[in-house]
Protein backbone atom coordinates (compact mmCIF):
# COMPACT_ATOMS: atom_id res chain seq x y z
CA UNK A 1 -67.80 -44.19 6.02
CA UNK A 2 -64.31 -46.05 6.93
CA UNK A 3 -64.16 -48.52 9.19
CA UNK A 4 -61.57 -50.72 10.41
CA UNK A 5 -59.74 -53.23 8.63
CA UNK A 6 -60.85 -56.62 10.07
CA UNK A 7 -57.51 -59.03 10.77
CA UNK A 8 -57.90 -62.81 11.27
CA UNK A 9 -61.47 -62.57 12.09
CA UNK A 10 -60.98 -60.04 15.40
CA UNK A 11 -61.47 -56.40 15.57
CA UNK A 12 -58.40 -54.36 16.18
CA UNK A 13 -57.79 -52.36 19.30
CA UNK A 14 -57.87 -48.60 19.76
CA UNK A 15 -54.62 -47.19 18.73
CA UNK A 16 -52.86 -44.58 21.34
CA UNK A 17 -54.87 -41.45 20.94
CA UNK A 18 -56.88 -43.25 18.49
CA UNK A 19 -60.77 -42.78 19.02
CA UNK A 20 -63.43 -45.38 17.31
CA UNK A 21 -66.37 -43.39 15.87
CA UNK A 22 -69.28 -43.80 17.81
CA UNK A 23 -71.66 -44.95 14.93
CA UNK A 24 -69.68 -48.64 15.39
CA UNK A 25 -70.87 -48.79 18.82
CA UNK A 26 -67.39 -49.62 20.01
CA UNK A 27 -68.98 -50.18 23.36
CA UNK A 28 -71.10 -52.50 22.33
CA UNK A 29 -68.69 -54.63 20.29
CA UNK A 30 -65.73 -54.59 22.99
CA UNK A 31 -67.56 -55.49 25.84
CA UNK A 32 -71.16 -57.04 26.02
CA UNK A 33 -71.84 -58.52 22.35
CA UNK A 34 -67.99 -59.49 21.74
CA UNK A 35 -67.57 -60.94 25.23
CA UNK A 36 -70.85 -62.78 24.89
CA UNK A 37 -69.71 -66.32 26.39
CA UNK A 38 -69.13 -69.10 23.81
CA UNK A 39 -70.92 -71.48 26.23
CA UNK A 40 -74.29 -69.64 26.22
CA UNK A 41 -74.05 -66.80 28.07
CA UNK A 42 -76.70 -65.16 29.18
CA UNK A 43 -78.92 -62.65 27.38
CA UNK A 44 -77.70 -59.16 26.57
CA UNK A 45 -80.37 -56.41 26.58
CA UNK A 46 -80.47 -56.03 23.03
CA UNK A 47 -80.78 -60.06 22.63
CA UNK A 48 -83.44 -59.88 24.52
CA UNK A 49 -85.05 -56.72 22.75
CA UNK A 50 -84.18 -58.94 19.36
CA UNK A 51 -86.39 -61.49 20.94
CA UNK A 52 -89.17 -59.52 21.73
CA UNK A 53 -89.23 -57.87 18.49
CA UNK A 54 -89.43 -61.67 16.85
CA UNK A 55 -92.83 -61.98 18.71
CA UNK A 56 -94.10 -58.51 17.63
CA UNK A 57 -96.31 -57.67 14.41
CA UNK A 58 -94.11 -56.49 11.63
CA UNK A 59 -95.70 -53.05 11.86
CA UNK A 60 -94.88 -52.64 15.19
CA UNK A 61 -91.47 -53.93 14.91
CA UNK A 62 -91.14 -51.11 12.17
CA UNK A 63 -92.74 -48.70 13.76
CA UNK A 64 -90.33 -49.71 16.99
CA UNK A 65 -87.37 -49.37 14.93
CA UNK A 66 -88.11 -46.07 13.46
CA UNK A 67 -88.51 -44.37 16.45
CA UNK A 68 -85.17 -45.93 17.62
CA UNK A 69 -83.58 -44.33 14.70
CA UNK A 70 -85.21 -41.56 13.94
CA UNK A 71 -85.08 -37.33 15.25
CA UNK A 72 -88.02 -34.98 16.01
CA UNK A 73 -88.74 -34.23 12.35
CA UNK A 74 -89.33 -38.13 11.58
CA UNK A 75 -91.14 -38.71 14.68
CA UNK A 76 -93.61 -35.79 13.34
CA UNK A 77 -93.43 -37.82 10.16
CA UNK A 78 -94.87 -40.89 12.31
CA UNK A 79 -97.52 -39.08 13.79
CA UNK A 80 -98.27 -37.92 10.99
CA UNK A 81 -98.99 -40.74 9.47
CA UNK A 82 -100.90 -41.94 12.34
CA UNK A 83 -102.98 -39.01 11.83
CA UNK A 84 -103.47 -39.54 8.35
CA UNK A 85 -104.10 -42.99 7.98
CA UNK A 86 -105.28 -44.58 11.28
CA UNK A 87 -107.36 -42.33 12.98
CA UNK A 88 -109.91 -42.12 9.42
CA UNK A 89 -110.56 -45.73 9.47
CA UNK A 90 -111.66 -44.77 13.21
CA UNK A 91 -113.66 -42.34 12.17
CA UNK A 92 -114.91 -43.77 8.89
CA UNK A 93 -116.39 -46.74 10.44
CA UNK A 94 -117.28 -45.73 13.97
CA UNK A 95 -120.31 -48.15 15.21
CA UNK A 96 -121.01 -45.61 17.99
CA UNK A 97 -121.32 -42.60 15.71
CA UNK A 98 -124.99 -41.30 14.62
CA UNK A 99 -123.99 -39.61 11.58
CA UNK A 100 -124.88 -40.65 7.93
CA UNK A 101 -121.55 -42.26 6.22
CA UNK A 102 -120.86 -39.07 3.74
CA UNK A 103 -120.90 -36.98 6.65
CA UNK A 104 -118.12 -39.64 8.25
CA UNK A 105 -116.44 -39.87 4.98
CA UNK A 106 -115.91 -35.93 4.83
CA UNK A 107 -114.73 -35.68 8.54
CA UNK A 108 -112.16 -38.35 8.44
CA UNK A 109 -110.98 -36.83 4.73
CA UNK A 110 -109.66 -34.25 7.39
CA UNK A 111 -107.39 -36.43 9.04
CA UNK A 112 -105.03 -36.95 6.37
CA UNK A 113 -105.05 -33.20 4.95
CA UNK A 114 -104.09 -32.51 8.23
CA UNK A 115 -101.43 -34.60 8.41
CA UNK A 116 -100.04 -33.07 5.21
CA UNK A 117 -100.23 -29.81 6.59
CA UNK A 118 -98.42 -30.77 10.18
CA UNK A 119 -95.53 -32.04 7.81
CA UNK A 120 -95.34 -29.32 5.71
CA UNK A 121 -95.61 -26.28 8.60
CA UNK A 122 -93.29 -28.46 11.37
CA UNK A 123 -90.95 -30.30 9.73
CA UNK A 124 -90.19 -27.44 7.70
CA UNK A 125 -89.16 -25.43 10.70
CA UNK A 126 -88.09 -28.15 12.57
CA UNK A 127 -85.51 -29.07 9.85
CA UNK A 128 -83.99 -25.55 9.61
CA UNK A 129 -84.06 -25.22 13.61
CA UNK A 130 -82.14 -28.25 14.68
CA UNK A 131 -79.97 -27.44 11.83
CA UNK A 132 -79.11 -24.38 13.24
CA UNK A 133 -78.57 -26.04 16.92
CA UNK A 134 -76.29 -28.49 15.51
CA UNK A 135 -73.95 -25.83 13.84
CA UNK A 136 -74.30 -23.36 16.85
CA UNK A 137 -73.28 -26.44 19.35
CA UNK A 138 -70.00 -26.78 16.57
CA UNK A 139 -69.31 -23.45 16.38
CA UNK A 140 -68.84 -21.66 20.11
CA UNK A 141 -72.06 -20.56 19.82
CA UNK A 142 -73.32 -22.04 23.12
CA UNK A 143 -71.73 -22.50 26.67
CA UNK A 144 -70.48 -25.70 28.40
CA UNK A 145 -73.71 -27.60 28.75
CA UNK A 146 -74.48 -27.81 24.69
CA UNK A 147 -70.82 -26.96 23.35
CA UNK A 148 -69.13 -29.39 20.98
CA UNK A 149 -66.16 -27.48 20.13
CA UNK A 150 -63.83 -29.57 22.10
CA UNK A 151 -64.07 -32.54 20.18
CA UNK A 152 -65.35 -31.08 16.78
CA UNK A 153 -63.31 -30.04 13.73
CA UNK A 154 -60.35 -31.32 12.46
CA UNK A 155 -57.67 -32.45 14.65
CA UNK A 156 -59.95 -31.71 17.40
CA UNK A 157 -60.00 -35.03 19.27
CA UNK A 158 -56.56 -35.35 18.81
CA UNK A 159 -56.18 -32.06 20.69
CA UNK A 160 -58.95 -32.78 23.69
CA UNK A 161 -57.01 -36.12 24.48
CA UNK A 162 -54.00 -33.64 24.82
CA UNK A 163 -55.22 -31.02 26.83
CA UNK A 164 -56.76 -33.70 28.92
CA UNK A 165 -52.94 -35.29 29.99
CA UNK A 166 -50.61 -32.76 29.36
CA UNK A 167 -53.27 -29.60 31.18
CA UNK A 168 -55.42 -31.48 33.11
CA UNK A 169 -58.10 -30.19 31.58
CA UNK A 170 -60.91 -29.57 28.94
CA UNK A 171 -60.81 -26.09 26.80
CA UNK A 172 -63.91 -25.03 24.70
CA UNK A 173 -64.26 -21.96 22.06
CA UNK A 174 -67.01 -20.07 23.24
CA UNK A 175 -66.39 -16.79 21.71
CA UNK A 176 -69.78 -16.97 19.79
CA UNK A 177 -71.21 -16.93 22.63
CA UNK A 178 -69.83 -14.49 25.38
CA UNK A 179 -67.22 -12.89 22.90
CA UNK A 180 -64.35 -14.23 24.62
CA UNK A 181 -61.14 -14.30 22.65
CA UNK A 182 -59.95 -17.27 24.89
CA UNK A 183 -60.78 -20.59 24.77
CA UNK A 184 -62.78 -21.02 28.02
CA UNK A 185 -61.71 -24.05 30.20
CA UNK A 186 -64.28 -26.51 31.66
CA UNK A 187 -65.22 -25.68 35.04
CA UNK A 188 -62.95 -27.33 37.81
CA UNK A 189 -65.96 -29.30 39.49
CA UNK A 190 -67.58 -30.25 36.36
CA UNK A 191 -64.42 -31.96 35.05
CA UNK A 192 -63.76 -33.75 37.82
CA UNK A 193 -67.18 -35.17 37.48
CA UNK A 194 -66.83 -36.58 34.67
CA UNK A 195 -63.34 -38.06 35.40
CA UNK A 196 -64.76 -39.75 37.77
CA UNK A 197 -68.26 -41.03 36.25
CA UNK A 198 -65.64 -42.28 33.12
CA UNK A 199 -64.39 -44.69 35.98
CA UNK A 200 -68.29 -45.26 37.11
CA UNK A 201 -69.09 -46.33 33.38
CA UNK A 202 -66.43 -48.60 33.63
CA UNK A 203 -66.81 -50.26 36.84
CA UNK A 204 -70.40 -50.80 36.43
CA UNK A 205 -69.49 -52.43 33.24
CA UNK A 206 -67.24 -54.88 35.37
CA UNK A 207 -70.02 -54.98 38.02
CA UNK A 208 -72.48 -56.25 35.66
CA UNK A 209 -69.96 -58.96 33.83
CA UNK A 210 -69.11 -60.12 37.48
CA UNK A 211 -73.00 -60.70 38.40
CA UNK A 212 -73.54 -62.56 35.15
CA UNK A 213 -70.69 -64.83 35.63
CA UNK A 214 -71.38 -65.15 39.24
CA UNK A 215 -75.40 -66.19 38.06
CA UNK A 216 -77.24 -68.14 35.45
CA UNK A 217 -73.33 -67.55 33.27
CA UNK A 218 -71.87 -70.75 35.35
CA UNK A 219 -75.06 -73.42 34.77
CA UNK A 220 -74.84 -72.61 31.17
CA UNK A 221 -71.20 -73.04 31.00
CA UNK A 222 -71.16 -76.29 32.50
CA UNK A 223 -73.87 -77.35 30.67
CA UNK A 224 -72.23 -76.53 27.41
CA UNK A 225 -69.10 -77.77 28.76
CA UNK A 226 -70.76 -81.29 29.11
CA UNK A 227 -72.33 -81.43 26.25
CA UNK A 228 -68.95 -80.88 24.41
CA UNK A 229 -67.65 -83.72 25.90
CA UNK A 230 -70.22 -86.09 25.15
CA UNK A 231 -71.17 -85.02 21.93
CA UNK A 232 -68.06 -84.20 20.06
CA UNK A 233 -69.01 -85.09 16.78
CA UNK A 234 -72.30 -83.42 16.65
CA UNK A 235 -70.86 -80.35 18.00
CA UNK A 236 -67.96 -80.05 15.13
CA UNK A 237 -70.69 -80.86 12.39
CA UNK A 238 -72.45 -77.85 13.50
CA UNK A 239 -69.73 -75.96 13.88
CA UNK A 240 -68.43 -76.63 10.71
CA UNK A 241 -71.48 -76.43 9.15
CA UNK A 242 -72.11 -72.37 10.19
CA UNK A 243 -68.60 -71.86 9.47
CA UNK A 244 -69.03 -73.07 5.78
CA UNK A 245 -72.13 -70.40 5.78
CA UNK A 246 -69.94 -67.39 7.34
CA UNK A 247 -66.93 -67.98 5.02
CA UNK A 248 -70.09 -67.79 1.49
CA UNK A 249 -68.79 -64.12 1.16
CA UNK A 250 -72.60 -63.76 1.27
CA UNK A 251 -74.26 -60.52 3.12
CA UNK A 252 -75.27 -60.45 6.53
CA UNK A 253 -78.65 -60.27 5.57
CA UNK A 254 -77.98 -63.43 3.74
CA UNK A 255 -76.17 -65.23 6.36
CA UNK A 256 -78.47 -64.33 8.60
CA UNK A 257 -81.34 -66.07 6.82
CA UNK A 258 -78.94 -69.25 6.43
CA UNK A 259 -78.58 -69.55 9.90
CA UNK A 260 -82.07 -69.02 10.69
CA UNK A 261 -83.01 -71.91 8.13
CA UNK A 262 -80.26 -74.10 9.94
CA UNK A 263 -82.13 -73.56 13.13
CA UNK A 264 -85.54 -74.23 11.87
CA UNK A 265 -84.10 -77.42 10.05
CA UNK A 266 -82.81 -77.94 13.39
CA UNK A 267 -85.88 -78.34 15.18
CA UNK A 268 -87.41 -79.82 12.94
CA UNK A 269 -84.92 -82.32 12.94
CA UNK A 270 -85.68 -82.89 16.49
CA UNK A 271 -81.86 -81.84 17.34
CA UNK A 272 -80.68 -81.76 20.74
CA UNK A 273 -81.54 -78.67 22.37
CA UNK A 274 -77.85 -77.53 22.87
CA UNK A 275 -77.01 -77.77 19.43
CA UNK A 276 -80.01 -75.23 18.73
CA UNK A 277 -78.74 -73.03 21.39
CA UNK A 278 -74.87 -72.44 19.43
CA UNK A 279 -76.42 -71.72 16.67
CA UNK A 280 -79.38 -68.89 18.02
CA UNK A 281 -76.19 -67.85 19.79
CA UNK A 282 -74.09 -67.33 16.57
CA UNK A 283 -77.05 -65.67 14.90
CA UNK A 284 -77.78 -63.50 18.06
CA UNK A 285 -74.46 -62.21 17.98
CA UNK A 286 -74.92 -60.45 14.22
CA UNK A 287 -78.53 -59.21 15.62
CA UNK A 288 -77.17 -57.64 18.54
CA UNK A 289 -74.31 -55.95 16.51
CA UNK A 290 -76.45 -54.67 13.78
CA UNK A 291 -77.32 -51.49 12.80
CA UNK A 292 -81.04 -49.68 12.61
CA UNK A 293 -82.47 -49.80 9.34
CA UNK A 294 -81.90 -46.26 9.28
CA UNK A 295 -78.00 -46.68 9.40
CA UNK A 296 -78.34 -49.25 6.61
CA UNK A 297 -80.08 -46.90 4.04
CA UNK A 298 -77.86 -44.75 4.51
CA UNK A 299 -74.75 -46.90 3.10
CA UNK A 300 -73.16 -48.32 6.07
CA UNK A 301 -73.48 -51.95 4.35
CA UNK A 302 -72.02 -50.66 0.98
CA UNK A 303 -69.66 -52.35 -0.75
CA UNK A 304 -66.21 -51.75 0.47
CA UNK A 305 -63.17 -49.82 -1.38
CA UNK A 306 -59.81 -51.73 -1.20
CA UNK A 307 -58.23 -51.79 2.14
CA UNK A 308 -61.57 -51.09 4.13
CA UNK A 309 -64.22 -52.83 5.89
CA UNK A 310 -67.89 -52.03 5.96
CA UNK A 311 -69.61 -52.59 8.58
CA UNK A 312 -71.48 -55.50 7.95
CA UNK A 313 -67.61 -56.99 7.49
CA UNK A 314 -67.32 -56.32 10.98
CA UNK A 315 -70.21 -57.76 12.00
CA UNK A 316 -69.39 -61.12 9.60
CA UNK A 317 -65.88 -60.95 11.71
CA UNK A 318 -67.28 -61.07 14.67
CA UNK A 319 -69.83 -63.82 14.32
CA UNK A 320 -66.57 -65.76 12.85
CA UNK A 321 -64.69 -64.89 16.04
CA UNK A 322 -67.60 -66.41 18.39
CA UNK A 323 -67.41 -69.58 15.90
CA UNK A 324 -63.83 -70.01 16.26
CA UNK A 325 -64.25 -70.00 19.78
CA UNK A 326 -66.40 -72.58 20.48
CA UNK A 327 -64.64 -75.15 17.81
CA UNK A 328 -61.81 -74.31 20.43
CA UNK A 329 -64.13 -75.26 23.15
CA UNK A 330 -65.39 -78.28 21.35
CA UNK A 331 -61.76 -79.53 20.72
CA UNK A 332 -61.05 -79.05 24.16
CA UNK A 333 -63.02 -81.05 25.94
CA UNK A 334 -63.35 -83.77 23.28
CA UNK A 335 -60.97 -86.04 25.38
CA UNK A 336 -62.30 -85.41 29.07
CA UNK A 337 -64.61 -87.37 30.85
CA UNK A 338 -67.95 -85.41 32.48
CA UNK A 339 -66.06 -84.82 36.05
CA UNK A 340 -63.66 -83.63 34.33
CA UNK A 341 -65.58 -80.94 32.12
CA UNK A 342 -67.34 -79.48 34.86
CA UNK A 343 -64.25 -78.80 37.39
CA UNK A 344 -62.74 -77.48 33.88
CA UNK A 345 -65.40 -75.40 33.20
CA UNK A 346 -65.73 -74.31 36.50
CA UNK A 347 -62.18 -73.20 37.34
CA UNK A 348 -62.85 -71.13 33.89
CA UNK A 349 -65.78 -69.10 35.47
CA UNK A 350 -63.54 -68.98 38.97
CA UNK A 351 -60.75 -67.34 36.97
CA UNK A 352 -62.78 -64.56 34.92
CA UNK A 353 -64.27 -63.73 38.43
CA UNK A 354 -60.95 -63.45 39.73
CA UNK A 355 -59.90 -61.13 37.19
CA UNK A 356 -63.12 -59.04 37.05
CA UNK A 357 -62.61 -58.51 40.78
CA UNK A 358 -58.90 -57.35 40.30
CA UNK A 359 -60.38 -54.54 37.48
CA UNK A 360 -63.14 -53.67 40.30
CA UNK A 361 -60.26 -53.08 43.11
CA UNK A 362 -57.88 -51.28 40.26
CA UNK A 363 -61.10 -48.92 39.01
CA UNK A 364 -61.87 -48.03 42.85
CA UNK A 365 -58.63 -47.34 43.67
CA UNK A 366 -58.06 -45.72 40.61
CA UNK A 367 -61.67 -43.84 41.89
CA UNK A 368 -59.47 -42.74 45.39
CA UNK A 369 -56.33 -41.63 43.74
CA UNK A 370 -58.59 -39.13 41.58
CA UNK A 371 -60.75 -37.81 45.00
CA UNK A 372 -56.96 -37.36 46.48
CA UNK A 373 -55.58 -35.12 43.33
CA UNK A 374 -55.13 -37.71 40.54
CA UNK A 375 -54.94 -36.08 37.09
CA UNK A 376 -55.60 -37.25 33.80
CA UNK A 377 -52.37 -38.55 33.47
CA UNK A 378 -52.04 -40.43 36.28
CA UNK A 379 -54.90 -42.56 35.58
CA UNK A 380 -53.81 -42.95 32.37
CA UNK A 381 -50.63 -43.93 33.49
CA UNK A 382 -51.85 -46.58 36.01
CA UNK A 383 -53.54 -48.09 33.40
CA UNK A 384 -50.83 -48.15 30.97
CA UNK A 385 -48.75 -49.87 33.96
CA UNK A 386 -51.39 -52.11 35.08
CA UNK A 387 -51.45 -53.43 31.14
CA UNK A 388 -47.70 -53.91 31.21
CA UNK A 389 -47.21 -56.05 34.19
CA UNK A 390 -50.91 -58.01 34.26
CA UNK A 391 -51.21 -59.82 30.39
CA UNK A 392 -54.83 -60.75 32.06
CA UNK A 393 -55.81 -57.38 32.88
CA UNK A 394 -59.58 -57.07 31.35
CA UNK A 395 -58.74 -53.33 31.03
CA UNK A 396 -55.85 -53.66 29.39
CA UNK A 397 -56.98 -52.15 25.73
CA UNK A 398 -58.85 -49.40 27.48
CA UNK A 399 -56.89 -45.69 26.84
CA UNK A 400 -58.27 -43.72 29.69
CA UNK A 401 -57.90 -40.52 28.20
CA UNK A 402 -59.67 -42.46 25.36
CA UNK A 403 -62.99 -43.50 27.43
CA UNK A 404 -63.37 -40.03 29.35
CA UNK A 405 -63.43 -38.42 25.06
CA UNK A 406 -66.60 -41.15 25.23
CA UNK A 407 -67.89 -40.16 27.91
CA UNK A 408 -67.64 -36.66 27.03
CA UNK A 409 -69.21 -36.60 23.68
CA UNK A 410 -72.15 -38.99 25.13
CA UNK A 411 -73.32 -36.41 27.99
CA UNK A 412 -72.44 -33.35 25.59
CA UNK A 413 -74.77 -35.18 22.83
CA UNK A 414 -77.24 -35.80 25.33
CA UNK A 415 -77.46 -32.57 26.68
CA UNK A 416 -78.09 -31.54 22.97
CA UNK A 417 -80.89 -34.24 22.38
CA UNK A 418 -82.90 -32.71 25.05
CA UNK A 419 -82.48 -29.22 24.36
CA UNK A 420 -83.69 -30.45 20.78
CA UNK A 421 -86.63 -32.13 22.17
CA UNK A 422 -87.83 -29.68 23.96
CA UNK A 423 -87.01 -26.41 21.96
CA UNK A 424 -88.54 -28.47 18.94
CA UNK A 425 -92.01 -29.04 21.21
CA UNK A 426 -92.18 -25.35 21.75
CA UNK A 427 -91.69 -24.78 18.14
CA UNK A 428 -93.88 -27.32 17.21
CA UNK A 429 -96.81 -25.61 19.42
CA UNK A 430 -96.08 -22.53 18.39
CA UNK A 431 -96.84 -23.44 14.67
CA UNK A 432 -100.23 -25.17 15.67
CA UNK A 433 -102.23 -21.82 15.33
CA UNK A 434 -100.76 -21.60 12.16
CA UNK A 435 -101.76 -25.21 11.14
CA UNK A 436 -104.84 -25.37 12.44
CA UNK A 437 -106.09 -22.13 10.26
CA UNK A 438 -104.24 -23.21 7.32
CA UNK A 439 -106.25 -26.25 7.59
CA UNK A 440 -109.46 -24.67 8.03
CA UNK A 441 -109.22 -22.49 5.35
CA UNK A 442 -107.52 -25.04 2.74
CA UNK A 443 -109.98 -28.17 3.81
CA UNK A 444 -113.03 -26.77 2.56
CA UNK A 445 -111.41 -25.65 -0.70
CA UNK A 446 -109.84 -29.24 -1.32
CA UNK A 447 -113.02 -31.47 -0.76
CA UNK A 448 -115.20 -29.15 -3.30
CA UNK A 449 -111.78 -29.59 -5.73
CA UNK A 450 -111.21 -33.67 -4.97
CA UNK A 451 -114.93 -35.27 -4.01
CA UNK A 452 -117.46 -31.96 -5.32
CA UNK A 453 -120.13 -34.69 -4.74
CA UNK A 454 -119.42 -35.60 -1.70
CA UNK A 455 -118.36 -32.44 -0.35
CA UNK A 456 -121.83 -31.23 -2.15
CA UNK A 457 -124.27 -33.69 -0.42
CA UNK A 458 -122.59 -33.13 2.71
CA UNK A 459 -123.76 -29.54 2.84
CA UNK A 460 -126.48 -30.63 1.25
CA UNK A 461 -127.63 -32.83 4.52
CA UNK A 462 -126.97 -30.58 6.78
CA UNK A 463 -128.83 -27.37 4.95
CA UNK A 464 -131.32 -30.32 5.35
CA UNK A 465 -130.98 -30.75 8.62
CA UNK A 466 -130.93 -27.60 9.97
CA UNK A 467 -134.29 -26.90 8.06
CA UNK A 468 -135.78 -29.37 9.25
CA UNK A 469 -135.52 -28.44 12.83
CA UNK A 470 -136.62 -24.83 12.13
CA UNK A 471 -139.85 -26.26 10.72
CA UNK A 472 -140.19 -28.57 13.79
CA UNK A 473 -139.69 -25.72 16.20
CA UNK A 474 -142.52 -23.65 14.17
CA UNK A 475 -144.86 -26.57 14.53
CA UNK A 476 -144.42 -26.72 18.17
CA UNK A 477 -145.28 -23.16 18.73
């Protein structure tokens, strides 16, 4: 998988017409992690989902991050093993049951066979099935709602972004599915809806960076701010210290653990609480930008050809990037006394509100121009102006025609995901009957093959059993 080069530590903008793959989380890196505040700003939601998962059992925290990362067929994998290996302890040693313990021992042996069998019926149509979905949303073989051909093939996103400024609109190949021999354009109503909830994305985006500055973002600042100034020396150490670990060449799984044993030798250190907080902040920022395990096994932190990045390079770049900052910071305020730190830091947060405000009014009236006629284009081109003449517009790396592709493939995907989900329960039900008399056919036949003695004494007892109420009925008559 390419990625892109990494230059002096910061990750280059989107190109004209240039779209960063989704797997990167471009989002994610360009606004919330990347713009995380070198002062300590306040938590992101995946910091705080990091958090909680450092308070959580390991086997929940795997068990968390495999559903995060996984389809239908693996999540029928993890029941599966649920099946198969929780609920037989359950019924192995169940205080409340009244049978003997062979007769427990043989009914939770049918957990796990089960389980095998749910794999092996399911996932084996399940595979096949979304298989076929995928290459029928690819291929025209569905309408709007589930069709990917706009932005899938070669060239193909290339030619949406095109279509999108130079036709105003969106054109899909649907000839799989209602035989046309046109490509079929996006319905009128539809498109503008999702001009307009590009902008939406956006502004709440803005919206939610202007009531974090406006909040707990300005305490923390100042605080930081002060503490620069009165502990300059402490602060560089530190700073120079994490630097020392980011610049190792080591992994990020590696740097990761350095930093963690920094903060632990930290506290136990008895450091001042501020100094803890830069570096949970420097760590944070790798967490939040990682990817699920699932990402990693599959080679995203491989080791890179010449001229390319991997992705943990990325990662590494940015945690540099949030370092570099705050020696900035630090320098900064060396020389000032405390009054002087606060107003500084203050004016700081005034400013970014300022200019998060000025994106708000630009994205609303950007919002009216497309309610009064606005194409494509002309949003495009408002941004492209706004850029030019404002060198502090916050929007100014954004490519509208750019966003609305995002947009686009993240409802189309969606879409998609649900149709999955619920296509894949019906499928999954309709193989139970199947299931459920392979397993009562094949059960049988593989305890008198695996545990003969067990399975043996089991009928054994209950022959017993059943004899001995048929005598104890003929006594009472």
């Amino acid at each position: 998988m390419k990625l892109q080069k990494v230059d002096s530590y910061k990750i280059q903008s989107r190109n004209e017409h240039q779209v960063q793959p989704r797997t990167m989380h471009s989002s994610a890196i360009n606004d919330s992690a990347v713009d995380s505040v070198s002062f300590g700003a306040a938590p992101t939601k995946d910091m705080v989902s990091k958090s909680m998962e450092s308070m959580m059992p390991p086997i929940l925290t795997g068990m968390r991050k495999a559903k995060d990362s996984m389809g239908e067929v693996q999540n029928i994998i993890i029941n599966a093993l649920g099946t198969g290996l929780i609920a037989p302890i359950f019924i192995k040693y169940n205080p409340l049951s009244k049978t003997d313990e062979d007769t427990r021992t043989y009914s939770a042996w049918r957990q796990p066979v089960s389980a095998v069998l749910a794999v092996a019926t399911q996932a084996t149509i399940t595979i096949p099935f979304n298989r076929a979905i995928k290459d029928m949303a690819t291929n025209g073989w569905f309408g709007e709602t589930f069709n990917e051909t706009p932005y899938c093939g070669n060239g193909a996103e290339k030619k949406f972004i095109d279509n999108l400024l130079n036709k105003n609109t969106i054109l899909y190949n649907t000839s799989k599915f209602d035989k046309s021999t046109q490509l079929k354009e996006i319905d009128p109503e539809r498109y503008k809806k999702l001009l307009d909830e590009t902008l939406n994305s956006l502004l709440a985006k803005e919206e939610a960076e202007h009531n974090r500055c406006n909040g707990i973002k300005k305490d923390l600042r100042i605080a930081r701010s002060k503490y620069y100034q009165a502990n300059p020396e402490a602060s560089s150490k530190l700073l120079n210290e994490m630097s020392e670990i980011l610049n190792s060449n080591s992994s990020v799984k590696e740097i990761q653990k350095q930093l963690k044993d920094k903060i632990k030798e930290l506290k136990a250190n008895k450091a001042d609480e501020e100094l803890i907080k830069m570096a949970k902040e420097v760590k944070d920022r790798g967490a939040a930008l990682q990817e699920n395990w699932l990402s990693k096994f599959f080679g995203l932190f491989t080791k890179k050809k010449a001229g390319e990045a991997t992705y943990g390079d990325v990662i590494i770049a940015s945690m540099k990037e949030k370092v570099n900052k705050m020696k900035g910071f630090a320098e900064m305020y060396k020389g000032m006394t405390a009054e002087q730190a606060e107003t500084k830091a203050a004016d700081s947060i005034a400013t970014r509100l300022s200019e998060i405000d000025h994106a708000k009014n630009f994205l609303n009236n950007a919002k009216e121009k497309l309610k009064n006629g606005a194409t494509a284009a002309d949003i495009e081109a408002l941004f492209n102006k706004e850029s030019e003449i404002n060198k502090a517009f916050r929007l100014k790396d954004k490519k509208f025609s750019t966003e609305v592709l995002l947009k686009f493939q993240e409802l189309t995907k969606n879409n998609i995901s649900v149709f999955k989900q619920i296509s894949g329960l019906i499928v999954s039900c309709a193989m139970l009957p199947i299931t459920c008399s392979l397993l009562n056919y094949l059960y049988p036949i593989f305890m008198d093959t695996v545990f003969p003695n067990l399975s043996s004494k089991k009928h054994t007892n209950k022959s017993s059993e059943l004899v001995q109420k048929a005598t104890e009925n003929k006594e009472v008559k």
